[in-house]
C-alpha atoms as a PDB file:
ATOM      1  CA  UNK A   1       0.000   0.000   0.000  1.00  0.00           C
ATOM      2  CA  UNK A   2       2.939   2.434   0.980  1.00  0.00           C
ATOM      3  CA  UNK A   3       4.290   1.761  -2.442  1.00  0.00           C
ATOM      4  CA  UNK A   4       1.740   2.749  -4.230  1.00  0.00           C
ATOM      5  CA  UNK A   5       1.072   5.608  -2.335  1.00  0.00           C
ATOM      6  CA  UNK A   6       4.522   6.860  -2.634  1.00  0.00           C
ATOM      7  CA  UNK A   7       4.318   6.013  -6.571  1.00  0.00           C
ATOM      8  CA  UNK A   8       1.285   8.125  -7.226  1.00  0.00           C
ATOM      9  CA  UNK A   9       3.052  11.024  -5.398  1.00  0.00           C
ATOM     10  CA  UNK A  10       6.468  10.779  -7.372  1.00  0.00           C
ATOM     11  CA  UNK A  11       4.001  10.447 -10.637  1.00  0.00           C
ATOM     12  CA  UNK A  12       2.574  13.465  -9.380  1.00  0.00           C
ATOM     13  CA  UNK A  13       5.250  15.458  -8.577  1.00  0.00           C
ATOM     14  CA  UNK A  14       6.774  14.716 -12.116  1.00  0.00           C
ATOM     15  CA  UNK A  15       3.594  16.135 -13.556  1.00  0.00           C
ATOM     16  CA  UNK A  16       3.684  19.200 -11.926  1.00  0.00           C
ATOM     17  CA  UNK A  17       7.808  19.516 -13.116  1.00  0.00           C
ATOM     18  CA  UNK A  18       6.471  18.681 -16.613  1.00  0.00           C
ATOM     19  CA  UNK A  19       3.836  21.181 -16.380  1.00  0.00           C
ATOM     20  CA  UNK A  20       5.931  24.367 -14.643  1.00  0.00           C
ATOM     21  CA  UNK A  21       8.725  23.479 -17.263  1.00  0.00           C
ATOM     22  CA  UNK A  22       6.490  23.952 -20.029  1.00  0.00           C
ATOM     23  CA  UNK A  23       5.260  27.175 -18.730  1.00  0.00           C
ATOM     24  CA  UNK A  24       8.659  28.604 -18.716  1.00  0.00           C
ATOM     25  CA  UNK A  25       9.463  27.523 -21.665  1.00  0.00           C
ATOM     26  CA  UNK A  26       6.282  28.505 -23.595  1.00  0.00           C
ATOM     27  CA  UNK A  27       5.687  31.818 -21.571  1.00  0.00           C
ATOM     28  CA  UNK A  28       8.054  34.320 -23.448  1.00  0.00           C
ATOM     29  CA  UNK A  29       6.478  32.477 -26.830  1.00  0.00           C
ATOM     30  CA  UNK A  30       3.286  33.392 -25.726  1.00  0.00           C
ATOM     31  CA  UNK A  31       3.970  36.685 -25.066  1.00  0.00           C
ATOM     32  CA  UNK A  32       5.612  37.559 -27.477  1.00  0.00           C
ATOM     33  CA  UNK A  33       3.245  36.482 -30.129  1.00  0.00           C
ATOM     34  CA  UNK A  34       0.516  38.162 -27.753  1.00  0.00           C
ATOM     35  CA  UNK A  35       1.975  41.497 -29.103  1.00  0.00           C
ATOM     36  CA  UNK A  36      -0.571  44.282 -30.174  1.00  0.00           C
ATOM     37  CA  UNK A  37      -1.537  44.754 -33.991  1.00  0.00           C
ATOM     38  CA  UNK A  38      -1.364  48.289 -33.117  1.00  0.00           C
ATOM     39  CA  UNK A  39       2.628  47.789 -31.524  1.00  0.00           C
ATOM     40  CA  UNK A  40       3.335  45.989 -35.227  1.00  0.00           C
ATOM     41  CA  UNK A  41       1.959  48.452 -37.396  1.00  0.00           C
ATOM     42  CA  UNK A  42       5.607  49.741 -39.021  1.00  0.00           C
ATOM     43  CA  UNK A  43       6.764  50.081 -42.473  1.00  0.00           C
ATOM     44  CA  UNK A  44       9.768  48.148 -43.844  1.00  0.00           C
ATOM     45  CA  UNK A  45      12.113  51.270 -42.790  1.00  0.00           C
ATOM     46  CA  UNK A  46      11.057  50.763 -39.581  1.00  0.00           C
ATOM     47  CA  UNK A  47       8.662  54.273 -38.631  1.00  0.00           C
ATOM     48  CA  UNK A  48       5.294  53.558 -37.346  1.00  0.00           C
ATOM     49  CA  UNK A  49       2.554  53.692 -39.915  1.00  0.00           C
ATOM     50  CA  UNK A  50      -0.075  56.581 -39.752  1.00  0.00           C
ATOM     51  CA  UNK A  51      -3.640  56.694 -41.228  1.00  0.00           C
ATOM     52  CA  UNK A  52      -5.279  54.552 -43.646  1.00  0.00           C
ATOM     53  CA  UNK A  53      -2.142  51.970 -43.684  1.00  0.00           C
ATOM     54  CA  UNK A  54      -2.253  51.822 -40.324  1.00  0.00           C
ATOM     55  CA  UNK A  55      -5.976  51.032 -39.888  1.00  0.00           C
ATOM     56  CA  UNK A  56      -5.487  48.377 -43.002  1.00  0.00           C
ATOM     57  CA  UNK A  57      -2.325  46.858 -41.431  1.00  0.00           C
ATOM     58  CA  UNK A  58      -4.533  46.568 -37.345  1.00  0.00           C
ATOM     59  CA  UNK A  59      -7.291  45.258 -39.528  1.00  0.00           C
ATOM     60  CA  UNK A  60      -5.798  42.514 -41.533  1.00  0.00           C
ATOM     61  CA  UNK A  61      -3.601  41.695 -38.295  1.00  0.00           C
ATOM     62  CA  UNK A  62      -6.703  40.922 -36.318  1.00  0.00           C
ATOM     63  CA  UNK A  63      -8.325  39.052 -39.189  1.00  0.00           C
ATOM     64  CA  UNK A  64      -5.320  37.152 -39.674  1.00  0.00           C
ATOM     65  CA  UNK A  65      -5.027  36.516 -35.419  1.00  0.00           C
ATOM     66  CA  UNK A  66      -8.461  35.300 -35.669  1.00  0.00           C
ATOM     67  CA  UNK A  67      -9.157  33.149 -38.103  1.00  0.00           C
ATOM     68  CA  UNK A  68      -7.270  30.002 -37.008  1.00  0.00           C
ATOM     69  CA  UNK A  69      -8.892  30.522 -33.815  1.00  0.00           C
ATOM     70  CA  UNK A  70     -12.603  30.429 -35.154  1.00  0.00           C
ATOM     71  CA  UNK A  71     -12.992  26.422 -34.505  1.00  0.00           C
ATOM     72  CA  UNK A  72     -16.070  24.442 -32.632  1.00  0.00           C
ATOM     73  CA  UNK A  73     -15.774  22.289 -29.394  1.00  0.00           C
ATOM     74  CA  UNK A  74     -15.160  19.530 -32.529  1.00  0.00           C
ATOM     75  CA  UNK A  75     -12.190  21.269 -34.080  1.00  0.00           C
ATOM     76  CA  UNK A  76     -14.356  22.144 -37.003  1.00  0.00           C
ATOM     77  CA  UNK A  77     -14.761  25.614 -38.934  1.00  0.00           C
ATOM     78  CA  UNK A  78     -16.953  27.845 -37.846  1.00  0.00           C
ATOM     79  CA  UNK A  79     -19.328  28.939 -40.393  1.00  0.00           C
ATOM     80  CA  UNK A  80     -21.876  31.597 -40.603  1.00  0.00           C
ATOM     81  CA  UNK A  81     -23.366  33.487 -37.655  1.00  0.00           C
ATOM     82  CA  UNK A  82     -21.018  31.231 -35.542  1.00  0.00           C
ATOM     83  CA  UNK A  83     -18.145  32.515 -37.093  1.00  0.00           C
ATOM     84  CA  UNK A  84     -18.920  36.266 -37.717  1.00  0.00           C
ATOM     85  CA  UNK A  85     -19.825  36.328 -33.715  1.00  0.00           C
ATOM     86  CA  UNK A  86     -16.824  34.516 -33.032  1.00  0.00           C
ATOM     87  CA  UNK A  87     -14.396  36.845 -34.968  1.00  0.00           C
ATOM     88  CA  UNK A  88     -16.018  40.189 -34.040  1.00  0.00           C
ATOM     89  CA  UNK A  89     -15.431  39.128 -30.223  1.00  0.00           C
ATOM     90  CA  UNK A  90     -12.112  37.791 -31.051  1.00  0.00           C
ATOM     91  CA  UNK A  91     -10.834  41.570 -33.166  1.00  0.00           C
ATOM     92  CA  UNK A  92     -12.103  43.611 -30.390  1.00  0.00           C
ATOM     93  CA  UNK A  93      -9.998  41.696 -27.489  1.00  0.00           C
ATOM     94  CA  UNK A  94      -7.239  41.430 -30.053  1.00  0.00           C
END
């Protein structure tokens, strides 16, 4: 009994490693990729774009942040309603 006990808690414990080393690894991916349309709206010399580029650059940028996310419980397309809901909830957190 004391075995098994003591093998469910090392099992355990190993989990939690597993799980706190893949949170510092995939934390600064994350966040990184959690930057702001808005912060990666420059030009190819490297000034911040202004206007009607910038509001077609945030637009496509939360389109494009969107769309792979816009999948049912399944891990199906959305489609229709579904979907429009979905990705007008999904651009204004983005």
């Amino acid at each position: 009994m004391k075995h098994m006990a003591s093998a469910a808690s090392a099992a355990a414990s190993a989990s939690a490693a597993l799980a706190l080393a893949a949170l510092i690894v995939f934390f600064p991916i994350a966040t990184a990729m959690a930057q702001s349309c808005e912060s990666q709206a420059v030009s190819a010399t490297g000034k911040a774009l202004h206007g009607a580029a910038k509001n077609s650059f945030v637009k496509k940028c939360k389109k494009d942040a969107c769309e792979p996310k816009a999948v049912s419980a399944e891990g199906k397309p959305l489609h229709g309603a579904a979907k429009n809901s979905f990705m007008a909830k999904c651009k204004r957190d983005a």
